[in-house]
Each structure stands twice: as structure tokens, then as C-alpha cells.
N, C-alpha and C. Protein backbone atom coordinates (compact mmCIF):
# COMPACT_ATOMS: atom_id res chain seq x y z
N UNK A 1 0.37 27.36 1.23
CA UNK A 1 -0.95 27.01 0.75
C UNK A 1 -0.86 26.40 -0.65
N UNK A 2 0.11 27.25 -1.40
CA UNK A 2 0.04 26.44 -2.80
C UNK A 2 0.49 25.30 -2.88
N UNK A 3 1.59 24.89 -2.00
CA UNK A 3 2.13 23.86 -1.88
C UNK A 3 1.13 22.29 -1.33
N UNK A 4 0.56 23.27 -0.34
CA UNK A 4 -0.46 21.68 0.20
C UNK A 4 -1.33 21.56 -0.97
N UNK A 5 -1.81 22.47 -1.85
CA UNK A 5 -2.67 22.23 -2.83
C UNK A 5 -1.96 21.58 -3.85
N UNK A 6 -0.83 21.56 -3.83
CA UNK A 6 -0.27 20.56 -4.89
C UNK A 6 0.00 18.94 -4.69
N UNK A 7 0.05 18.96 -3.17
CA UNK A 7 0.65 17.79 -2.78
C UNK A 7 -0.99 17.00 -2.71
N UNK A 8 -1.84 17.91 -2.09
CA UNK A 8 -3.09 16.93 -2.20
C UNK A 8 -4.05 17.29 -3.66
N UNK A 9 -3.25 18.02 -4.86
CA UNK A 9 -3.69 17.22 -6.11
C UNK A 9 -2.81 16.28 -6.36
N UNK A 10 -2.18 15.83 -6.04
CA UNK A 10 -0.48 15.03 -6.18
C UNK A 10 -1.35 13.52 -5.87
N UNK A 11 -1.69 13.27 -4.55
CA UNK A 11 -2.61 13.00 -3.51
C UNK A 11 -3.95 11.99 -4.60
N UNK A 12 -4.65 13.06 -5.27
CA UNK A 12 -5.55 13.27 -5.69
C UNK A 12 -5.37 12.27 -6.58
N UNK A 13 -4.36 12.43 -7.56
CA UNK A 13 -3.97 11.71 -9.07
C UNK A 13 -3.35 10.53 -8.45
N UNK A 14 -2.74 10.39 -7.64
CA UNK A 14 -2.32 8.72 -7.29
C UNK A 14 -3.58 7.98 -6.62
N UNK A 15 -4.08 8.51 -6.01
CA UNK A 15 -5.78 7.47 -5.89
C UNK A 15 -6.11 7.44 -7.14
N UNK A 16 -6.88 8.21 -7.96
CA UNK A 16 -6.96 8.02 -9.48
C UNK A 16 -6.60 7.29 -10.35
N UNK A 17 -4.55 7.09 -10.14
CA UNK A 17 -3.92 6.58 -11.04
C UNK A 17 -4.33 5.14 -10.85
N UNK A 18 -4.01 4.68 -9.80
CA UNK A 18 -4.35 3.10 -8.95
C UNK A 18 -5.09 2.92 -8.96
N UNK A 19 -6.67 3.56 -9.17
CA UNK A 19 -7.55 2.86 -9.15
C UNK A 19 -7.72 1.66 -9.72
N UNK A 20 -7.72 1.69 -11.15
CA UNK A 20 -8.13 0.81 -11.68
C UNK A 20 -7.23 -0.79 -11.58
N UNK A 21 -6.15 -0.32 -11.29
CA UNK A 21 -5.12 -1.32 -10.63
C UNK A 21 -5.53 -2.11 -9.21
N UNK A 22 -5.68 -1.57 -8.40
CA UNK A 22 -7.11 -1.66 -7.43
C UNK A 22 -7.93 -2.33 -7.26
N UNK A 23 -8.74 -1.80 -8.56
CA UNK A 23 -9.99 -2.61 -8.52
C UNK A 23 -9.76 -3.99 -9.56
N UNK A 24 -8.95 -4.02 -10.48
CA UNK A 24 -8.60 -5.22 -11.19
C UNK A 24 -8.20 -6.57 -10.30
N UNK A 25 -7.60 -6.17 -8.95
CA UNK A 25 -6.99 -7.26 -8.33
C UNK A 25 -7.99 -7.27 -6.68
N UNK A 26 -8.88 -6.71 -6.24
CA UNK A 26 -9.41 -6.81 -5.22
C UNK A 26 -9.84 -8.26 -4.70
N UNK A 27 -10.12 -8.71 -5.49
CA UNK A 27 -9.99 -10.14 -4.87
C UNK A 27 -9.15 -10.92 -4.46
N UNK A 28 -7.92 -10.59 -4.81
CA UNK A 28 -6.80 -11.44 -4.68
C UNK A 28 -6.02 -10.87 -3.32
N UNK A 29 -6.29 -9.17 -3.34
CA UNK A 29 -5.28 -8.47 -2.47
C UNK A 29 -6.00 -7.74 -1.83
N UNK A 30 -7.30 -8.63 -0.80
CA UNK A 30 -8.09 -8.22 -0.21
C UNK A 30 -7.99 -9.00 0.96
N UNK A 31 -7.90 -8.97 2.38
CA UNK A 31 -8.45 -9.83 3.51
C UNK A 31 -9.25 -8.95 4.35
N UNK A 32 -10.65 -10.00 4.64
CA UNK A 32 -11.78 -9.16 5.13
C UNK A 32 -11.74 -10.19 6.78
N UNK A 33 -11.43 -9.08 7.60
CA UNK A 33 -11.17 -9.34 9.57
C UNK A 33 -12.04 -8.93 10.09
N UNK A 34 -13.34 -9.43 10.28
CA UNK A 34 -14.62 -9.08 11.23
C UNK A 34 -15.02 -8.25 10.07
N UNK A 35 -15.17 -6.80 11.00
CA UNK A 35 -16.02 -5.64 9.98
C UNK A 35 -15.00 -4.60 8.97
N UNK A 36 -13.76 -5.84 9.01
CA UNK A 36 -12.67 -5.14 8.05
C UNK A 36 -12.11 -5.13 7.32
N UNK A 37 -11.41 -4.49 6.40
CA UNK A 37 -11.19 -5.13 4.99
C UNK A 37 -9.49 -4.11 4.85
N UNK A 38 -8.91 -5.41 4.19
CA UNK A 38 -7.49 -4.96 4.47
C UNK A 38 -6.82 -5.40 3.04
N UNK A 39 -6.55 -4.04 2.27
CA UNK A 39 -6.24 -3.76 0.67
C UNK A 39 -4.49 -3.91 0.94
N UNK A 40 -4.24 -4.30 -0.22
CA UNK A 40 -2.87 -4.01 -0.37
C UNK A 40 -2.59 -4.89 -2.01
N UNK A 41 -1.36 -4.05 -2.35
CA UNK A 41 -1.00 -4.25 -3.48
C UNK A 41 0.75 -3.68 -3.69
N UNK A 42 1.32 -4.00 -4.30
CA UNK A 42 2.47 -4.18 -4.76
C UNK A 42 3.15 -3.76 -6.02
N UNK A 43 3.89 -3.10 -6.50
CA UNK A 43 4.40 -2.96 -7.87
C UNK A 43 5.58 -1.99 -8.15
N UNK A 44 6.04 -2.00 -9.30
CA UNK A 44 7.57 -1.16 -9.25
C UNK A 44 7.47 0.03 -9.41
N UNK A 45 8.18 1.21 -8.78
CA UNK A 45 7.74 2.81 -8.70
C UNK A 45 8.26 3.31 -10.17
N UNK A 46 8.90 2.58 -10.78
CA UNK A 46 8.73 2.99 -12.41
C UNK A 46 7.38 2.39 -13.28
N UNK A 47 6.48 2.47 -12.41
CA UNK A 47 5.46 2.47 -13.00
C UNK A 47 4.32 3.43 -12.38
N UNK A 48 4.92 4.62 -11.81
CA UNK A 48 4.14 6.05 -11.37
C UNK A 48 4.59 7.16 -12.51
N UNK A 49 3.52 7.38 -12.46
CA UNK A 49 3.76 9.13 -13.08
C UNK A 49 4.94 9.70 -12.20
N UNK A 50 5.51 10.71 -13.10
CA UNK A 50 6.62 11.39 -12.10
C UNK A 50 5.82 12.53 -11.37
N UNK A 51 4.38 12.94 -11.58
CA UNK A 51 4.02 13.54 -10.39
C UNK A 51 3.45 12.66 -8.88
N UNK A 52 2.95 11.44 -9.95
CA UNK A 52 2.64 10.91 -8.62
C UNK A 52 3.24 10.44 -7.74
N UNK A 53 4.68 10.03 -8.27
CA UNK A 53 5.71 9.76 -7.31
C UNK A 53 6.20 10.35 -6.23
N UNK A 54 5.85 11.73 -7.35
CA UNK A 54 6.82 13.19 -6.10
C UNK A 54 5.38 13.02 -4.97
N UNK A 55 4.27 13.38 -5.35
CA UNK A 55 3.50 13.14 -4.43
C UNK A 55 3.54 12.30 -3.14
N UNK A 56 3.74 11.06 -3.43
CA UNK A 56 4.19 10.06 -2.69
C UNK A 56 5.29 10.09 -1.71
N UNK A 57 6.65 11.05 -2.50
CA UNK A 57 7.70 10.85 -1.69
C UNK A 57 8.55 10.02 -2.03
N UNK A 58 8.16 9.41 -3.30
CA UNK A 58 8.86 8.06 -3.70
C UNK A 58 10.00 8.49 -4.96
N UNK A 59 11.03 7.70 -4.86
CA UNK A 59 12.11 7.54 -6.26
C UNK A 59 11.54 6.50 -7.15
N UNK A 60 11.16 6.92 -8.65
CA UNK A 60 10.72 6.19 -9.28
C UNK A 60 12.11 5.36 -9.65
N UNK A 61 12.19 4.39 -10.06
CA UNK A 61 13.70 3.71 -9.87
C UNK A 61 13.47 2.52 -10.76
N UNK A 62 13.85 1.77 -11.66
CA UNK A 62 14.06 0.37 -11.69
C UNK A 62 14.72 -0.39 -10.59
N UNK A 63 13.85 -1.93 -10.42
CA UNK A 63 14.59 -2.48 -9.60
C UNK A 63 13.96 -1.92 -7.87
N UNK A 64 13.07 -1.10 -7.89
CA UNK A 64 11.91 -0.46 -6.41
C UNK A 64 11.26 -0.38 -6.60
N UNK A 65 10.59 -1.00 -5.56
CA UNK A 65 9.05 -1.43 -5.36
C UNK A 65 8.68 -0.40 -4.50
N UNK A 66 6.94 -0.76 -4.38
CA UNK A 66 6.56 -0.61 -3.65
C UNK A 66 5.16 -1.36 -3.25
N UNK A 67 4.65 -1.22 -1.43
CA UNK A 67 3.87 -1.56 -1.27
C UNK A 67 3.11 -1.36 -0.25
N UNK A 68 1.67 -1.49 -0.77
CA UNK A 68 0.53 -0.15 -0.58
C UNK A 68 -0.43 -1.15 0.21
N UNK A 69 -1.13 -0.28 1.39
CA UNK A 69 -1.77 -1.27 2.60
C UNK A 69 -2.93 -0.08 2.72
N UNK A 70 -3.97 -0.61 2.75
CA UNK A 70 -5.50 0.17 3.00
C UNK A 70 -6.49 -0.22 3.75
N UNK A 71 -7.14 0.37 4.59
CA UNK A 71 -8.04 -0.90 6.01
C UNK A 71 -9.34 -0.01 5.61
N UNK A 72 -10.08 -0.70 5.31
CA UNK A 72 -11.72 -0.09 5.40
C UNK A 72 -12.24 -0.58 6.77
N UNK A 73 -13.17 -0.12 7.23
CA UNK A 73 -14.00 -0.30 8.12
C UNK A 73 -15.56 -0.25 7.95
N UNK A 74 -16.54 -1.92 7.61
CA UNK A 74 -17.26 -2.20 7.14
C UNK A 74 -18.64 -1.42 8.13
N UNK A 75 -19.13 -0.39 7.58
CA UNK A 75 -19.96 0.01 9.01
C UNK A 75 -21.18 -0.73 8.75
N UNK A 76 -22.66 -0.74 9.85
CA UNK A 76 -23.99 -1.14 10.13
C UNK A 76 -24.53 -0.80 9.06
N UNK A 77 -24.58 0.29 7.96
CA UNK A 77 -25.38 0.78 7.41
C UNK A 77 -25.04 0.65 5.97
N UNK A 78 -23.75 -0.67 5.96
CA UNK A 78 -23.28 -0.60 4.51
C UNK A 78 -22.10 0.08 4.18
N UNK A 79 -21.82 1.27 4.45
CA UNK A 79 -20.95 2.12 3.67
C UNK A 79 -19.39 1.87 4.88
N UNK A 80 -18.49 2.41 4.48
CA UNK A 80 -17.15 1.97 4.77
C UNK A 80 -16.60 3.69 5.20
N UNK A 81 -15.65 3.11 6.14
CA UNK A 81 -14.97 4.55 6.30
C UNK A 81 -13.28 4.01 6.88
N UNK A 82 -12.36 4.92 6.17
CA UNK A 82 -10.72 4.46 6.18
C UNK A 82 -10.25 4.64 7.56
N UNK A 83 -9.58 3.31 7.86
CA UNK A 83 -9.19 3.63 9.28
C UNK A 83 -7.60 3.66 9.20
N UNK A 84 -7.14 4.29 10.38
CA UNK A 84 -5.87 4.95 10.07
C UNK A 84 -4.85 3.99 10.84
N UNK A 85 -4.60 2.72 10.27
CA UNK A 85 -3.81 1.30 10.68
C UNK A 85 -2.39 2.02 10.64
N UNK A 86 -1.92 0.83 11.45
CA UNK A 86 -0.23 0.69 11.47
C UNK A 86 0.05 0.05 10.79
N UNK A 87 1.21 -0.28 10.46
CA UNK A 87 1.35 -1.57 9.35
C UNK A 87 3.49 -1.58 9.56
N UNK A 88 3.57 -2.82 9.85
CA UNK A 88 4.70 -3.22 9.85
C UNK A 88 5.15 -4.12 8.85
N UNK A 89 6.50 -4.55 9.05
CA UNK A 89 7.28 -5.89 8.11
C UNK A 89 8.31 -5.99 7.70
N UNK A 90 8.00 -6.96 6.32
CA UNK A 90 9.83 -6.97 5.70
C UNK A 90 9.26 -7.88 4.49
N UNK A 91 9.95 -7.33 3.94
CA UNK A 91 9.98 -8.36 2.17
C UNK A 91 11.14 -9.20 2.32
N UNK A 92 11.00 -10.01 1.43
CA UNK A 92 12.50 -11.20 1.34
C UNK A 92 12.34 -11.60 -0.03
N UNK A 93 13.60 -12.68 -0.17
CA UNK A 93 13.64 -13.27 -1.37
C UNK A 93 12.67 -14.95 -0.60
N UNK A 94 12.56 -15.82 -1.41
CA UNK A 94 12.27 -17.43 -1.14
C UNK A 94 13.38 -17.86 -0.26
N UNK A 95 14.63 -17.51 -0.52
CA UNK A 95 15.62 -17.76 -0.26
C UNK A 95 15.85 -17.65 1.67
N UNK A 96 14.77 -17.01 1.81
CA UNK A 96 14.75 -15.94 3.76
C UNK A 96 15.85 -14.90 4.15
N UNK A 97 16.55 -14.21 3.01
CA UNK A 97 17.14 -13.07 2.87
C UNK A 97 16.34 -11.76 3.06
N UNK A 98 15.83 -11.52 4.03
CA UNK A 98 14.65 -10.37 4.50
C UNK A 98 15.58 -8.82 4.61
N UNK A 99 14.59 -7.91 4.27
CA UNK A 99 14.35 -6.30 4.58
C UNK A 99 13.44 -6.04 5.60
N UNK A 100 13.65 -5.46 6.44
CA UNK A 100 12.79 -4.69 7.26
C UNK A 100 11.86 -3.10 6.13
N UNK A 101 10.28 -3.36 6.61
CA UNK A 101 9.87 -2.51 5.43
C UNK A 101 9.52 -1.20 6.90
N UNK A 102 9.36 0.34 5.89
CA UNK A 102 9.53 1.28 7.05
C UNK A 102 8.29 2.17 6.39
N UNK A 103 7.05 2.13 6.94
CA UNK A 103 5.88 2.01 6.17
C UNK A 103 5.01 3.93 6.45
N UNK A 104 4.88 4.30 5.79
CA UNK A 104 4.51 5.70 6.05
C UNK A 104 3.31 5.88 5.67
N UNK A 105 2.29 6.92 6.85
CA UNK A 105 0.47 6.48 6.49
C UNK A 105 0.47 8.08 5.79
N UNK A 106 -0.09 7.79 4.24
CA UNK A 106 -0.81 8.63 3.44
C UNK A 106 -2.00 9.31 3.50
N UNK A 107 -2.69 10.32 3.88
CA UNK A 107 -3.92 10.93 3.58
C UNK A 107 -4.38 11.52 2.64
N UNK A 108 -5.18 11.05 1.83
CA UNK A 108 -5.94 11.69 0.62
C UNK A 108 -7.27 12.18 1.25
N UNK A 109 -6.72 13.75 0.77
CA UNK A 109 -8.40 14.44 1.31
C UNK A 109 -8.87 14.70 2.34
N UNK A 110 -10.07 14.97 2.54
CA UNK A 110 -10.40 14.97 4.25
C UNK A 110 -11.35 13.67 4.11
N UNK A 111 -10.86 12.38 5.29
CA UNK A 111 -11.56 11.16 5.48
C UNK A 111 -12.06 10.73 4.08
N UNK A 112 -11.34 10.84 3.15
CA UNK A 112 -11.58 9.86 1.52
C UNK A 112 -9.96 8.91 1.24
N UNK A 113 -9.47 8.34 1.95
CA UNK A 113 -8.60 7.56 2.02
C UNK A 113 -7.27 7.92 2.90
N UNK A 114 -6.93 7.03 3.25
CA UNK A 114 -5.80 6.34 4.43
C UNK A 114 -5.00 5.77 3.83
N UNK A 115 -3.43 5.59 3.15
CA UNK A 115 -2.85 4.16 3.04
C UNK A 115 -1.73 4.37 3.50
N UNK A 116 -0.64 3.35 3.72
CA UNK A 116 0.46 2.91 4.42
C UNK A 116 1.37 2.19 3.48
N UNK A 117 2.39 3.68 3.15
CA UNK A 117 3.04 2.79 1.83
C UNK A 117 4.70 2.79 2.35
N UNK A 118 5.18 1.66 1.55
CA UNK A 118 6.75 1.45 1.95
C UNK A 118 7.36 0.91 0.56
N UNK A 119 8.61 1.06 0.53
CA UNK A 119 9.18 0.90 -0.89
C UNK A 119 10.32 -0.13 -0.38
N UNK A 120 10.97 -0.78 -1.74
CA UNK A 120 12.06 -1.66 -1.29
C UNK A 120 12.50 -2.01 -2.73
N UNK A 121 13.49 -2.75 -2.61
CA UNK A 121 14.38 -3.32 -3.90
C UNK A 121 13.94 -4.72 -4.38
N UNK A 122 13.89 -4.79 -5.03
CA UNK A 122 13.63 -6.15 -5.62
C UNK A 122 14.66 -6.49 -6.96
N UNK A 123 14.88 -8.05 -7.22
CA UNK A 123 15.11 -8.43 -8.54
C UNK A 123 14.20 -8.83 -9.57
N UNK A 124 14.49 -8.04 -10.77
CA UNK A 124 14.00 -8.97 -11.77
C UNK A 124 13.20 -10.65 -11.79
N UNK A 125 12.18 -10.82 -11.78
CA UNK A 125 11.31 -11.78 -11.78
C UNK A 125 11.45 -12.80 -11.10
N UNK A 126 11.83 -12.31 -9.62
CA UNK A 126 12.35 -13.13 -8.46
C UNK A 126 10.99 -12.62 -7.42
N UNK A 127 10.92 -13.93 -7.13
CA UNK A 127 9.53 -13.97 -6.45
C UNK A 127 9.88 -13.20 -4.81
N UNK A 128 9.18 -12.24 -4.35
CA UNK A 128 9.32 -12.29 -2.55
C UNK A 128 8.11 -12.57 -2.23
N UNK A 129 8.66 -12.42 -0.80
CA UNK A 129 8.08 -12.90 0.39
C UNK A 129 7.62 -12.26 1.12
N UNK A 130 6.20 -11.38 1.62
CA UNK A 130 5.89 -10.16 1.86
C UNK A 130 5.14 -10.51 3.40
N UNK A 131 5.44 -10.53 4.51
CA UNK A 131 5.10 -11.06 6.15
C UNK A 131 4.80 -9.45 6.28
N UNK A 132 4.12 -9.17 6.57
CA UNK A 132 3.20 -7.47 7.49
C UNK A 132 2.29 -8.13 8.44
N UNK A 133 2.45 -6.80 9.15
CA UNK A 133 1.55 -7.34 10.74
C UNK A 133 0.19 -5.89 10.71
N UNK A 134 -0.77 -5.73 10.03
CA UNK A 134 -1.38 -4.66 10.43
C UNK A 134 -2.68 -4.51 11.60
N UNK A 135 -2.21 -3.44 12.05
CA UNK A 135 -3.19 -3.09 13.28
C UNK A 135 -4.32 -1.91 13.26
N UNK A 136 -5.34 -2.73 13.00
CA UNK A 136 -5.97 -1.97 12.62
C UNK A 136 -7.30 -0.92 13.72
N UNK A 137 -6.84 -1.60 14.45
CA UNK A 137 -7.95 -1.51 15.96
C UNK A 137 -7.16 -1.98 17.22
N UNK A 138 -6.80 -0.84 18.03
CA UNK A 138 -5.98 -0.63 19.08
C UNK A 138 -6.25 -1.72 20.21
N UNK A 139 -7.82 -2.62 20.28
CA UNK A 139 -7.99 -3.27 21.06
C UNK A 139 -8.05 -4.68 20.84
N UNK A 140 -7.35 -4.71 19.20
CA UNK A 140 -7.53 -5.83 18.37
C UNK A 140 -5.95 -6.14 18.32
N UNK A 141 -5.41 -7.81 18.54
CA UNK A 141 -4.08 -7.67 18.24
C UNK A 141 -3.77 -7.61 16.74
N UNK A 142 -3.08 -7.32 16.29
CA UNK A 142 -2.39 -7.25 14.64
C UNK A 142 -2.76 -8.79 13.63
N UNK A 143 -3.25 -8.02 12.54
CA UNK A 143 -3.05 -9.25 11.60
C UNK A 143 -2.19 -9.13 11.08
N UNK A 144 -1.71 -10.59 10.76
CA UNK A 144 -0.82 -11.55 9.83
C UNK A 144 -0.80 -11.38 8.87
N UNK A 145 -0.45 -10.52 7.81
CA UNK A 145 -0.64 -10.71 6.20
C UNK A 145 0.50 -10.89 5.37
N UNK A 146 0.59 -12.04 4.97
CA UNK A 146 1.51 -12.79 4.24
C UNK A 146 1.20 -13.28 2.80
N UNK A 147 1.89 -12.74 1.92
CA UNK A 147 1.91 -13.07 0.52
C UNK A 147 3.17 -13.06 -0.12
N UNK A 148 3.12 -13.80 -1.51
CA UNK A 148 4.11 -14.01 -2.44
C UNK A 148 3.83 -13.01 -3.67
N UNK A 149 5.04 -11.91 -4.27
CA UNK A 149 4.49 -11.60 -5.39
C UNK A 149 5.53 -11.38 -6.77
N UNK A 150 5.66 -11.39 -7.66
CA UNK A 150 6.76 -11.44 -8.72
C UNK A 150 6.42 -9.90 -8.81
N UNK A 151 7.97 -9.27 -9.44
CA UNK A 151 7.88 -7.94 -9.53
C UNK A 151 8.75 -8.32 -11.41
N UNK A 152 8.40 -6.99 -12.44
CA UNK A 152 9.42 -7.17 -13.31
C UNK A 152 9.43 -5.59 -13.15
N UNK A 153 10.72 -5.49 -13.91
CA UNK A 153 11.90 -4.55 -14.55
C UNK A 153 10.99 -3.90 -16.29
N UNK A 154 10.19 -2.87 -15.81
CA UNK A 154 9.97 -2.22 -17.34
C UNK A 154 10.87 -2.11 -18.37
């Protein structure tokens, strides 16, 4: 018991921490699919708290990334509720030197967030290449989400 209470304040403080990271870039690292909206964002795990890392599961590391996938579901009445997507892929360099990414779904809370996070290596201010397929609706085939993003070395 004490333990799940740590992991979902753990939980707790990495929604928190990201927020504002989050909400600074939502426009950019947002694609909206019918009634859906598909978050994701990117950055190096030496830039977590060392609780929020442990939370996570993650090695804070120079030189590892990570990257974070979130699906809202736009309902009739306005308000949104987290749906619990798959999410596949692989990062690369420009170069088409690819990783297979191995993506694990997060729960914060009861039904107050969903995400799908995976970590990987990167270089120093070397641009990748980020191809994910997420599925967000079992009767829906998978979207395409493809972006470029620079990572640096704190």
C-alpha cells in the first residue's frame, strides 16, 4: 500500500512536472484525428527529477531520451476523457540508422491521464527522425505520426 502510494505520488509529480512543458508546445506536438487529439513530446531524461524518473521507470542518463504519447478523446459535451492507445515505432538519425522504440502505457490516477512512454539514445544536437503508428480506436486503423526533433546534452 505504501508503495502504490508512492508510485502514484511519483505519478502525480511527473504530470505536474510536464505540465507546463506541455502546455508551452501544444501546438506544435498536437495532431487532432476526428474526435481526437494525439499529444506527444520528447526530451532528455536528465531533465526529470530523480523522483520522477524513478516513478517513470526511467534512467535519468545523458545522451536518453525520451518520448511521451497522450490520446484525448474529444467528447459531445466538450470535455475530453484519456484513451488508453497503443503506440509503436523507432527513432533514427537523418541518416535512416533506426531504433525500434518499446513503448509502455502509464496511468496517473483513476481516469486523469493515460500516456505511452519509451526512451532511447540520442546524440548531441543531431536531429532524429521519430515514425510512431498510434492506435487509438480498435476499429480505427493506426495513425502515422512522424516528426523531426533536436535533443541537447545538459
Amino acid at each position: 500500500m505504501l508503495r502504490r502510494n508512492f508510485l502514484l505520488s511519483g505519478f502525480l509529480l511527473v504530470a505536474l512536472s510536464l505540465l507546463p512543458l506541455t502546455l508551452f508546445a501544444q501546438d506544435k506536438n498536437m495532431e487532432r484525428v476526428g474526435e481526437y487529439e494525439i499529444y506527444y513530446d520528447v526530451l532528455p531524461t536528465s531533465f526529470l527529477n530523480p523522483q520522477v524518473a524513478q516513478g517513470y521507470g526511467v534512467v535519468r542518463s545523458k545522451g536518453q531520451g525520451m518520448v511521451r504519447v497522450t490520446v484525448l478523446h474529444r467528447l459531445a459535451d466538450g470535455t475530453s476523457e484519456a484513451v488508453k492507445a497503443r503506440v509503436s515505432g523507432h527513432a533514427g538519425n537523418l541518416a535512416g540508422q533506426l531504433n525500434g522504440l518499446s513503448f509502455h502505457t502509464h496511468e496517473v490516477g483513476q481516469n486523469q491521464g493515460i500516456f505511452n512512454l519509451a526512451t532511447f539514445r540520442f546524440v548531441h544536437d543531431d536531429p532524429m527522425r521519430f515514425n510512431l503508428r498510434v492506435t487509438y480506436d480498435p476499429k480505427k486503423p493506426a495513425h502515422e505520426l512522424a516528426f523531426i526533433r533536436r535533443l541537447y546534452m545538459d
